[in-house]
Protein backbone atom coordinates (compact mmCIF):
# COMPACT_ATOMS: atom_id res chain seq x y z
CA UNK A 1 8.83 -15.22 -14.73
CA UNK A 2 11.20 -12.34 -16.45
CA UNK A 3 12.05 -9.73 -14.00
CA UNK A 4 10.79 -6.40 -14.43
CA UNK A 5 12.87 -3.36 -16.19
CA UNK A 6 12.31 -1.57 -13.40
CA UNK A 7 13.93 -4.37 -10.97
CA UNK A 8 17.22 -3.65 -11.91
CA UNK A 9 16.81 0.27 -11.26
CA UNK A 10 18.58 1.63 -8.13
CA UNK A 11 16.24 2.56 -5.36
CA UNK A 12 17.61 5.19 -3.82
CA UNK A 13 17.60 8.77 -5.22
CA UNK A 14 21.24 9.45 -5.65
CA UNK A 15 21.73 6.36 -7.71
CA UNK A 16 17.94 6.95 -10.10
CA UNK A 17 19.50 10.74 -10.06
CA UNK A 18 23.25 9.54 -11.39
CA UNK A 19 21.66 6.83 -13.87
CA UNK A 20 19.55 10.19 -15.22
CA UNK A 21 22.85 11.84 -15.97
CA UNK A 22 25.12 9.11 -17.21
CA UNK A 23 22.90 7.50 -19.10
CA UNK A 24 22.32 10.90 -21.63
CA UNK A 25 26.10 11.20 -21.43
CA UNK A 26 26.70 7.58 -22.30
CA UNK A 27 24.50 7.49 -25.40
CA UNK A 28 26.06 10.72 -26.56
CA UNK A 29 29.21 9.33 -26.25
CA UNK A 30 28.74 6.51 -28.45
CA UNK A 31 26.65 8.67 -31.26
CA UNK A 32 29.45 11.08 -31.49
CA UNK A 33 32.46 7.84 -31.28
CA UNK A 34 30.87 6.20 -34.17
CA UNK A 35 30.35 9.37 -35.75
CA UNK A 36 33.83 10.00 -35.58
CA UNK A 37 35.12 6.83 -36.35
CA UNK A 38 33.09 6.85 -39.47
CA UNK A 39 34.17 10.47 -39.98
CA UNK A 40 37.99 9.78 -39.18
CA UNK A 41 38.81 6.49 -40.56
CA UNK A 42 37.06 6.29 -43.41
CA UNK A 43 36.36 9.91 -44.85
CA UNK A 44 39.95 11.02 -44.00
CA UNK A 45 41.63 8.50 -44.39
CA UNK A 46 40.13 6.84 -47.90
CA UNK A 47 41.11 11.02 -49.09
CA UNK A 48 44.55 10.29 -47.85
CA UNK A 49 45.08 7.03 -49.29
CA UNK A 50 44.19 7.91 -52.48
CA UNK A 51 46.20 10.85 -52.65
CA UNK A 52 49.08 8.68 -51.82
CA UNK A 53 48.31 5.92 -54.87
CA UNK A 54 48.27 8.55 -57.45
CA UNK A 55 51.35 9.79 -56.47
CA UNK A 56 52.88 5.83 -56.25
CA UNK A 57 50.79 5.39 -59.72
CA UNK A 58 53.22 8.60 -60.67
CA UNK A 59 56.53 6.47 -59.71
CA UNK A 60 55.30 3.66 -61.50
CA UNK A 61 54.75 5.41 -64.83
CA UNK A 62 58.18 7.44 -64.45
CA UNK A 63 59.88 3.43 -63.96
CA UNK A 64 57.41 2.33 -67.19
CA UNK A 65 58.78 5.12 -69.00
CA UNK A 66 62.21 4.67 -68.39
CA UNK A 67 64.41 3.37 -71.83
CA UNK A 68 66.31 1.20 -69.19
CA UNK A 69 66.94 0.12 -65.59
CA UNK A 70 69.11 2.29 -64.47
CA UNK A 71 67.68 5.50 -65.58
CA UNK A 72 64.54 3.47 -63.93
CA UNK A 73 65.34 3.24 -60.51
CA UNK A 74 67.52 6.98 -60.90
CA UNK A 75 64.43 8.70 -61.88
CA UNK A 76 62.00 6.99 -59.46
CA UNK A 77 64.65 7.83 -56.15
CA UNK A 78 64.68 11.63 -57.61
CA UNK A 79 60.60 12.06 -57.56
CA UNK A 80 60.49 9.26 -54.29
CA UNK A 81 62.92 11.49 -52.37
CA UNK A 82 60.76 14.58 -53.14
CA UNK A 83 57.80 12.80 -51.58
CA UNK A 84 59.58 11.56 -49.02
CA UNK A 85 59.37 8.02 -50.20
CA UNK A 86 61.81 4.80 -50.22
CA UNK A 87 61.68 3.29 -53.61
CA UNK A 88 63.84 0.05 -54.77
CA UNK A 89 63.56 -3.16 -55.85
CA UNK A 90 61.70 -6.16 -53.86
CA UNK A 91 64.04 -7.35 -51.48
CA UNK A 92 63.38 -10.71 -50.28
CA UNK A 93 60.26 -13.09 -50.74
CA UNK A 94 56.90 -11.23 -51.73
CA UNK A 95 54.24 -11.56 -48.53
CA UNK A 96 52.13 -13.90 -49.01
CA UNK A 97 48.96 -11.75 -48.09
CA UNK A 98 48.26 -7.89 -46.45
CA UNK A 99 49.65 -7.95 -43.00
CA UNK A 100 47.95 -5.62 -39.87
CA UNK A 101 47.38 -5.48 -36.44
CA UNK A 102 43.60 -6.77 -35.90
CA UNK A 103 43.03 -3.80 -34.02
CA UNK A 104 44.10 -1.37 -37.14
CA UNK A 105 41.25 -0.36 -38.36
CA UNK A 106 42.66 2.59 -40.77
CA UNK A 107 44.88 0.01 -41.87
CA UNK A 108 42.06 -1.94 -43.22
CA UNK A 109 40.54 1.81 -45.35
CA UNK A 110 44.25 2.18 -46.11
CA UNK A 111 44.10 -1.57 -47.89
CA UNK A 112 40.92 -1.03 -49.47
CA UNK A 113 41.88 2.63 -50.99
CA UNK A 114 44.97 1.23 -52.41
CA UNK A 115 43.70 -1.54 -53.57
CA UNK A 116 41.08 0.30 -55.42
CA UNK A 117 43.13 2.81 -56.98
CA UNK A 118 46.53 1.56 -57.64
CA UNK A 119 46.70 -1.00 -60.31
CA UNK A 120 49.09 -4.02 -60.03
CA UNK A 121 49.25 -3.76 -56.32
CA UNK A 122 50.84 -6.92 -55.09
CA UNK A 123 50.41 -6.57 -50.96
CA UNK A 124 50.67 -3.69 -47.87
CA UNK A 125 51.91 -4.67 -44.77
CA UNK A 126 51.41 -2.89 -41.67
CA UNK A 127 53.44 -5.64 -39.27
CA UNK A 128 56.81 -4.00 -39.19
CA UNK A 129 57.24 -0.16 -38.20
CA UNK A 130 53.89 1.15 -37.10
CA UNK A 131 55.27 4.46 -38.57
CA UNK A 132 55.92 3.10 -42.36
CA UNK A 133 53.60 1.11 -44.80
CA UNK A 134 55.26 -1.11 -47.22
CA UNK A 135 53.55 -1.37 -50.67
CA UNK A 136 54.65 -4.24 -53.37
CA UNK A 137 53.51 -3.68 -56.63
CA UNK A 138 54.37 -4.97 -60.47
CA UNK A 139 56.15 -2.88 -62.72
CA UNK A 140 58.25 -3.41 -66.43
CA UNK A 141 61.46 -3.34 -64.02
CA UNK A 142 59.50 -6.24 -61.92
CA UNK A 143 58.12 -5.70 -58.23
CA UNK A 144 58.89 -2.33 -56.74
CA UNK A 145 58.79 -1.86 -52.80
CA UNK A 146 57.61 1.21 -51.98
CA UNK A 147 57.79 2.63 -47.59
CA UNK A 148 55.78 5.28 -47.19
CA UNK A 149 55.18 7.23 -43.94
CA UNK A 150 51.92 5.86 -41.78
CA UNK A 151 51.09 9.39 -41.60
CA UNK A 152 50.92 10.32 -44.99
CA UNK A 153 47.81 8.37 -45.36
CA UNK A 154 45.77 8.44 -41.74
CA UNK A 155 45.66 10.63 -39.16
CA UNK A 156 48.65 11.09 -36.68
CA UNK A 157 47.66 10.40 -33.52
CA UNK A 158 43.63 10.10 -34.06
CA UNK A 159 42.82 8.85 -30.39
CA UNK A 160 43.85 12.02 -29.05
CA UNK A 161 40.41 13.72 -30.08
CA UNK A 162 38.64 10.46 -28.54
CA UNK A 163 40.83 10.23 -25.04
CA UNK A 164 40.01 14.33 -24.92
CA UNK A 165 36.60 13.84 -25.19
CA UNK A 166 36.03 10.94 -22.76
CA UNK A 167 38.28 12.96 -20.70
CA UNK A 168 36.22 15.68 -20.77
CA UNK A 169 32.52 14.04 -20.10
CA UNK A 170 33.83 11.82 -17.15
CA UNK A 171 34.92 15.54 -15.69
CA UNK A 172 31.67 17.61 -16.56
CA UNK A 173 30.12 14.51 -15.30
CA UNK A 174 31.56 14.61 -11.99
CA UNK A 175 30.85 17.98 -11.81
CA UNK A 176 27.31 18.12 -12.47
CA UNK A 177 27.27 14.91 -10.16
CA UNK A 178 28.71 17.58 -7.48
CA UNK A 179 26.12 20.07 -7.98
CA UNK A 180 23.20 17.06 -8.26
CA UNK A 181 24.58 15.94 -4.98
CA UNK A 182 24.03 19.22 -3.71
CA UNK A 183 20.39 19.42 -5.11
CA UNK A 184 19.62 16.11 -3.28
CA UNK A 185 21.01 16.38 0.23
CA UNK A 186 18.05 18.74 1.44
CA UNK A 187 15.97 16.01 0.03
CA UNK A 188 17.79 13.63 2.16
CA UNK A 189 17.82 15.43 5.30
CA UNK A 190 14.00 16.16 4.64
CA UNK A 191 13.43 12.27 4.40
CA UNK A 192 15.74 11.87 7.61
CA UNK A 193 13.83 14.40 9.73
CA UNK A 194 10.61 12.76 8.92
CA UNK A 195 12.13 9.04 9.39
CA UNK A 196 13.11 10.25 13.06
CA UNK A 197 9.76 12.02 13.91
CA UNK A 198 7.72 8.75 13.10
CA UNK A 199 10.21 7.32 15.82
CA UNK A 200 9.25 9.65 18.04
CA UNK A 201 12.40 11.89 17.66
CA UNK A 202 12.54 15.46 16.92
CA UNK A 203 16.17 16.48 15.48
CA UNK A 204 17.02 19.75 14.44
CA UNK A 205 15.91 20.52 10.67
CA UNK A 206 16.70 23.04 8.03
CA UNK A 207 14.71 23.90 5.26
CA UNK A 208 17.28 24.31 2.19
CA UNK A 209 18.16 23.46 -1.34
CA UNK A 210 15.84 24.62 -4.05
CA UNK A 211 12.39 26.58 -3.89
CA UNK A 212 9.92 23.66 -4.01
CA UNK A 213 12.40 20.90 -1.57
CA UNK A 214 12.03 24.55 0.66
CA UNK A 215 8.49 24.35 0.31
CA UNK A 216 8.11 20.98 1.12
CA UNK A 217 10.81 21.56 4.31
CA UNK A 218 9.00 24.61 5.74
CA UNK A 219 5.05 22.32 5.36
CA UNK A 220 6.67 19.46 7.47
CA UNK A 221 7.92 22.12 10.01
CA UNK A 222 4.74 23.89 10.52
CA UNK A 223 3.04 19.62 10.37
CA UNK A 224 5.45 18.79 13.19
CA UNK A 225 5.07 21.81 15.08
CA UNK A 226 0.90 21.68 14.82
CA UNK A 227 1.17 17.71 15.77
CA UNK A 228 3.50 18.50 18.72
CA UNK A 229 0.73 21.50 19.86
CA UNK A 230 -2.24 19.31 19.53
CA UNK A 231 -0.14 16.25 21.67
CA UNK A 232 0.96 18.85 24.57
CA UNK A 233 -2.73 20.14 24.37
CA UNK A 234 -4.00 16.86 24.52
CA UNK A 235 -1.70 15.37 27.45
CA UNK A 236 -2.60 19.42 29.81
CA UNK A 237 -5.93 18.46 29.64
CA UNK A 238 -6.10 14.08 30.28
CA UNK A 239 -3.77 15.86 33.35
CA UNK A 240 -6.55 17.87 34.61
CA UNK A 241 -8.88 15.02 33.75
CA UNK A 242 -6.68 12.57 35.47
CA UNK A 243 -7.05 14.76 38.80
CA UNK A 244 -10.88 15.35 38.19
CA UNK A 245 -11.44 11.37 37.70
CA UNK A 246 -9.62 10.27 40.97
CA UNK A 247 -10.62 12.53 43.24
CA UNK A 248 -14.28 11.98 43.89
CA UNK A 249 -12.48 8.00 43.27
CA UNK A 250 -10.45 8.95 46.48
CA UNK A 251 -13.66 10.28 48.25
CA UNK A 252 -15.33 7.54 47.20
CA UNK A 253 -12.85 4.98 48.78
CA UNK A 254 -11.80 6.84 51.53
CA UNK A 255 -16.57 6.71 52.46
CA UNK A 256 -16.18 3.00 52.07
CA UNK A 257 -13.60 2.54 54.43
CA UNK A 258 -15.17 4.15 57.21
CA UNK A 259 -18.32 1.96 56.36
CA UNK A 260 -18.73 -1.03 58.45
CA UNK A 261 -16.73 -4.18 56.62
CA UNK A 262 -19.84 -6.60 55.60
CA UNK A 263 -20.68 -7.63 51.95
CA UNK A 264 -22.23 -4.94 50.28
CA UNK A 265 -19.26 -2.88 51.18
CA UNK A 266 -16.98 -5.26 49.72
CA UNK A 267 -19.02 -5.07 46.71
CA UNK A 268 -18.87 -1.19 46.64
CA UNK A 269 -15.02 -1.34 47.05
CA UNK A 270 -14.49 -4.03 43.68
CA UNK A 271 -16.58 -1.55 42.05
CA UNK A 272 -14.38 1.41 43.01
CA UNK A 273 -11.19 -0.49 42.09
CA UNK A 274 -12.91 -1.26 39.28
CA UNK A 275 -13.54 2.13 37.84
CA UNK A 276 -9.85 2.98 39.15
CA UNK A 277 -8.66 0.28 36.57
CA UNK A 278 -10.48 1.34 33.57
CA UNK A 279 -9.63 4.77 34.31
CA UNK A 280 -5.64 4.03 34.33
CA UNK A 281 -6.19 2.25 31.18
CA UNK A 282 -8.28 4.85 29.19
CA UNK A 283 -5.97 7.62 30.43
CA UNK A 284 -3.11 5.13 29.33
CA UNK A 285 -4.67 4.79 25.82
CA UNK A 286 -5.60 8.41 25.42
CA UNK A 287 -2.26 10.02 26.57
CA UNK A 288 0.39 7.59 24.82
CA UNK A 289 3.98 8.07 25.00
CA UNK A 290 3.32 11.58 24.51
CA UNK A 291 4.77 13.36 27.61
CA UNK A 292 7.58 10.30 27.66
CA UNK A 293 11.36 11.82 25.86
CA UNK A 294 13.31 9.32 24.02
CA UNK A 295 16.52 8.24 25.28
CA UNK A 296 19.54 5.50 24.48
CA UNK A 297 18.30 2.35 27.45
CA UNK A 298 19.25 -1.46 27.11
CA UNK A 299 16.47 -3.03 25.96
CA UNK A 300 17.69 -6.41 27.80
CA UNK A 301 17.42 -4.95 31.38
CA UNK A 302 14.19 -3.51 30.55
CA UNK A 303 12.71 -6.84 29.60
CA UNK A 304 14.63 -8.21 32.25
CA UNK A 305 12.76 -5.46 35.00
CA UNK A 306 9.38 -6.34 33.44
CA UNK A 307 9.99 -10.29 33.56
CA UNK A 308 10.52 -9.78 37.38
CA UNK A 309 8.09 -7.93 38.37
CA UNK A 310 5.37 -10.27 36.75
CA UNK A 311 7.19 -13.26 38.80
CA UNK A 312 6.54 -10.98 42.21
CA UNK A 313 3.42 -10.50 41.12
CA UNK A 314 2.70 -14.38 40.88
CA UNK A 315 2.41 -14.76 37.64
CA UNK A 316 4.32 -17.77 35.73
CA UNK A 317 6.57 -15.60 33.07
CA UNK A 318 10.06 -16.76 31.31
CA UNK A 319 12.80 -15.14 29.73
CA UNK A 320 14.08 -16.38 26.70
CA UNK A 321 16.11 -15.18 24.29
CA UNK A 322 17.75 -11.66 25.18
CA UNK A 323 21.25 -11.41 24.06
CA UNK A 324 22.00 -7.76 24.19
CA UNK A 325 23.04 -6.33 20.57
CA UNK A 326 23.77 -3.03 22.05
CA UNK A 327 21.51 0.41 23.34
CA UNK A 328 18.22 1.23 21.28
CA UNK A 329 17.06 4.75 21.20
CA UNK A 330 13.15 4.46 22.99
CA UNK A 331 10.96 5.22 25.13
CA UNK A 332 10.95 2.91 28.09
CA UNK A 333 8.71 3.88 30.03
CA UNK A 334 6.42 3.18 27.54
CA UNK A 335 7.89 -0.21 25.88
CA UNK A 336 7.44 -1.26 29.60
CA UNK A 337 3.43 -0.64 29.83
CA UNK A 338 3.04 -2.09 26.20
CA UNK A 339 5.50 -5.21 27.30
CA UNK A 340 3.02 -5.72 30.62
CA UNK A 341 0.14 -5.28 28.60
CA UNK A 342 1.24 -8.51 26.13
CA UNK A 343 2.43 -10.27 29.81
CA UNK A 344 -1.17 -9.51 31.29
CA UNK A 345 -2.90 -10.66 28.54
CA UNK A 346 -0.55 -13.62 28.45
CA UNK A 347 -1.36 -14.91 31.72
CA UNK A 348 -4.61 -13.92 31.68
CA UNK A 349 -5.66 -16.45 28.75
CA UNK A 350 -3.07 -19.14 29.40
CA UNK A 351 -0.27 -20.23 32.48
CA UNK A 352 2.75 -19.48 31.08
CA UNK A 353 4.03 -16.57 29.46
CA UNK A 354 7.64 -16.51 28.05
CA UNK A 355 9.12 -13.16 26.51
CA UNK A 356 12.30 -13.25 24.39
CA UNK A 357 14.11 -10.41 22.23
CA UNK A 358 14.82 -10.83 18.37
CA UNK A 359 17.61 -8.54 16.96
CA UNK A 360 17.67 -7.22 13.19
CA UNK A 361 19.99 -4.75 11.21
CA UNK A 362 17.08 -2.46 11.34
CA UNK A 363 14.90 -3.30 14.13
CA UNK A 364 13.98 -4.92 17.66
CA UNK A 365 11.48 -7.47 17.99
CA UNK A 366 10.30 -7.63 21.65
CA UNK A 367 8.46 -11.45 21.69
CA UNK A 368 5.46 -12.55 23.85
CA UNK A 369 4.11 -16.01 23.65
CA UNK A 370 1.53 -18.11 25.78
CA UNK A 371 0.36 -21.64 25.82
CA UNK A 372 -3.58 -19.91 26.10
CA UNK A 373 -6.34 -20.43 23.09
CA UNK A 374 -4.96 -17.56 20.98
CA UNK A 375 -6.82 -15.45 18.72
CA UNK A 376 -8.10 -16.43 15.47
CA UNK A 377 -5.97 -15.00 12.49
CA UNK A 378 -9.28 -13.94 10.78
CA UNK A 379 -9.88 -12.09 14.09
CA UNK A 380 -6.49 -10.62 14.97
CA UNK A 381 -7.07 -7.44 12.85
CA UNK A 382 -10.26 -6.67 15.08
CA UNK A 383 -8.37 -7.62 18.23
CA UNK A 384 -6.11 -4.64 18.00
CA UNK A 385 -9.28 -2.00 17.84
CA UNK A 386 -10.01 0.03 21.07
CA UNK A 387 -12.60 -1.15 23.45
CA UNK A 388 -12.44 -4.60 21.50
CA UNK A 389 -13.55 -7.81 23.58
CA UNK A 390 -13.08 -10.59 21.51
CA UNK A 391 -15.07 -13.37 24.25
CA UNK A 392 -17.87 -12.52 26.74
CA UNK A 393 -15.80 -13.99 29.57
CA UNK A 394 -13.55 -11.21 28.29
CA UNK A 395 -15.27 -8.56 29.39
CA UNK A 396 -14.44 -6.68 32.53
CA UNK A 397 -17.73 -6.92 34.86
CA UNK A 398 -16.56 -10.62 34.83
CA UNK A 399 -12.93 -10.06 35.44
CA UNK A 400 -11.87 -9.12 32.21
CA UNK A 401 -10.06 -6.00 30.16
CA UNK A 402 -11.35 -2.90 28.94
CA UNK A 403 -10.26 -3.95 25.61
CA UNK A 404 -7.09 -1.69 25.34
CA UNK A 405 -4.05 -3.91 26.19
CA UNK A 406 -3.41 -4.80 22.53
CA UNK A 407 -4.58 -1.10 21.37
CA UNK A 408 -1.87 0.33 24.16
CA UNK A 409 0.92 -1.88 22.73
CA UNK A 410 0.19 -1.31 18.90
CA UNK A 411 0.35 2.74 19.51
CA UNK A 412 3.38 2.09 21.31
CA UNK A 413 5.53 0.49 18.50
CA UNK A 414 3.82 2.69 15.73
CA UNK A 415 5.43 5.75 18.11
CA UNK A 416 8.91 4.24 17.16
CA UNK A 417 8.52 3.48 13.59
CA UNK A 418 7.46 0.09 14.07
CA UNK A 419 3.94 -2.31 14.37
CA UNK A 420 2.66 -4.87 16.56
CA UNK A 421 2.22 -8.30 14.77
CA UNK A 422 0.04 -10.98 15.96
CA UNK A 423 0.86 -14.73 15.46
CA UNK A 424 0.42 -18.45 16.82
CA UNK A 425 2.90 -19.83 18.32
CA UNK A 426 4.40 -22.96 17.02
CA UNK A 427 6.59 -23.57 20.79
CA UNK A 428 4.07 -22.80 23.28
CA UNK A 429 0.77 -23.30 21.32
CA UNK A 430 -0.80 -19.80 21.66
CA UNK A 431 -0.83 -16.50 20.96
CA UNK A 432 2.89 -14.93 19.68
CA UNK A 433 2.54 -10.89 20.16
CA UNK A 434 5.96 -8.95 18.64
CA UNK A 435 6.46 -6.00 19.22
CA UNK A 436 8.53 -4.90 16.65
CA UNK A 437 10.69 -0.94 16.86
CA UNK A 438 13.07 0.40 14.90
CA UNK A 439 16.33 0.75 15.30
């Protein structure tokens, strides 16, 4: 299959921008260099040429004319000197053919001109002095050999006008390249603000540049500053409900306790616990990584922290690959809860659980897999809605989640510009969760 025209476009802005202004410049360059060349060496120099042949033609009748030799070649060195001419006999064997540079191209008009208007021409040869043109022609006193000046009949110097004007577009072009540049950096910062505030970042922006990149600057501010009001709204009041959930909880508990121990009571207390579990994990979901700032952590260690405290808590978990590639801006309070989320449901479906790190030039794969039944790939999609139980056995009067594990983890990476991808895995058999953020 042909590639596309538009595969071998840049991508990025300053390079689509600087193919918009060479490419004008280019083609008007060529119009006008053809234009000139047509202009130069032909029109010019065909007038020149022919100028030149009447005025040899005007030698070669004075030699004609002459009632002998002598007077001949005295005559034609009087009116030669006047034109600034070197007139004599042939000296030496006649060229075979014209002689030029294949690069001349006036020499080629020059050739054609003479040949057209001067009768009896024998040969021109450019080879020798790029300042003279010798000219053989036949005469009644046999061949004359005529030097005349190169720039009697072209153009002194005609690449001047062409170097000057290349000159001159490669500097306007690096100027309005300068301004351009200047035009696109608000654009740039714009995108780069943005980029860092799907991560989770806030940097300091500046709306600047021209009215409607201004426009577009000052709509993200007020975006970012009504998303940031609605998230601190949102995490004052789970706070409040946080306190008004546990505390009749804590009542709750605190009446059991004092209850005699028997079954029922038991019973009552699994049921508390219970509701204390789904309660974490709905005020987990609903609050996020909100009220969490991002900071520069090693992601290693934090795996690392999270591997071990699974082990204490019983649970069968490895650690595989986790070469450290350096500190990763994140959250890590909150990579934690979405790494013990893929751990719990690890162990909770299979027996082992191993969690490795994958490094990238432009992100960090955090890797769960399990040797458990795994999930489908026609159901994986629905697996990462809230309050999803994919199983009956899954569902948490019988021991089960709320459904918000995967949910927890997904909203996690999206915070830092990534996505959580569900696989199989080909080593362990199961499920293969990544948790993929940017770097």
């Amino acid at each position: 299959m042909m590639p596309s025209f538009k595969s071998f476009l840049p991508r990025s802005l300053y390079g689509r921008a600087a193919l918009i202004l060479v490419v004008p410049v280019v083609a008007i360059q060529l119009v006008v260099s053809i234009a000139f060349i047509q202009r130069h060496f032909e029109g010019v120099t065909q007038q020149m040429t022919v100028a030149v042949a009447q005025e040899i033609r005007l030698i070669r009748d004075q030699i004609d004319a002459a009632p002998d030799a002598d007077a001949a070649w005295a005559e034609a060195a009087v009116l030669a000197g006047s034109l600034n001419y070197d007139v004599g006999p042939a000296v030496g064997p006649l060229p075979a053919d014209d002689g030029r540079y294949w690069y001349d191209l006036s020499g080629r008009q020059v050739t054609e001109s003479l040949r057209k208007v001067l009768p009896g021409l024998l040969a021109v040869n450019f080879d020798g002095e790029e300042s003279e043109v010798r000219i053989w022609f036949s005469s009644n006193e046999g061949i004359v050999q005529v030097s005349v000046p190169r720039r009697r009949m072209s153009a002194s110097n005609p690449h001047q006008l062409l170097v000057l004007m290349i000159f001159t577009s490669v500097l306007m072009t690096l100027v309005a390249y300068y301004f351009l540049r200047a035009q696109l950096r608000p654009i740039t910062r714009l995108a780069e603000a943005a980029n860092a505030f799907g991560k989770g970042q806030t940097i300091p922006y500046r709306p600047r540049g021209a009215t409607e990149v201004r426009a577009a600057g000052t709509a993200f501010l007020d975006m970012r500053a009504r998303i940031e009001r609605q998230i601190e709204q949102r995490t004052l009041m789970l706070s409040g409900v946080s306190h008004d959930l546990r505390t009749p909880l804590t009542r709750l508990r605190l009446g059991l306790a004092l209850l005699p121990e028997d079954g029922e009571t038991q019973a009552l207390m699994g049921d508390v616990a219970q509701m204390e579990r789904m309660v974490d994990e709905f005020l987990a979901f609903a609050r996020g990584d909100a009220m969490e700032e991002t900071e520069v952590a090693d992601p290693v260690a934090l795996a690392e922290a999270v591997v071990e405290n699974a082990r204490r808590a019983g649970h069968c978990v490895r650690l595989g690959v986790a070469k450290s590639n350096g500190p990763v801006r994140l959250r890590p309070q909150a990579v934690a809860r979405a790494l013990e989320n893929l751990i719990g449901n690890a162990v909770r479906f299979g027996k082992v659980a191993e969690v490795s790190l994958l490094w990238s030039d432009r992100a960090l794969r955090f890797v769960v897999e399990d040797d458990g039944p795994g999930i489908p790939a026609d159901r994986r999609d629905e697996a990462l809605r809230p309050f999803t139980r994919l199983e009956p056995e899954r569902d948490p009067n019988n021991g089960g989640g709320v459904g918000l594990g995967l949910t927890i983890a997904a909203d996690v990476a999206r915070s830092h510009g990534g996505q959580l991808r569900l696989l199989a895995s080909e080593r362990l058999g199961g499920l293969r969760a990544e948790l993929q953020i940017a770097r």
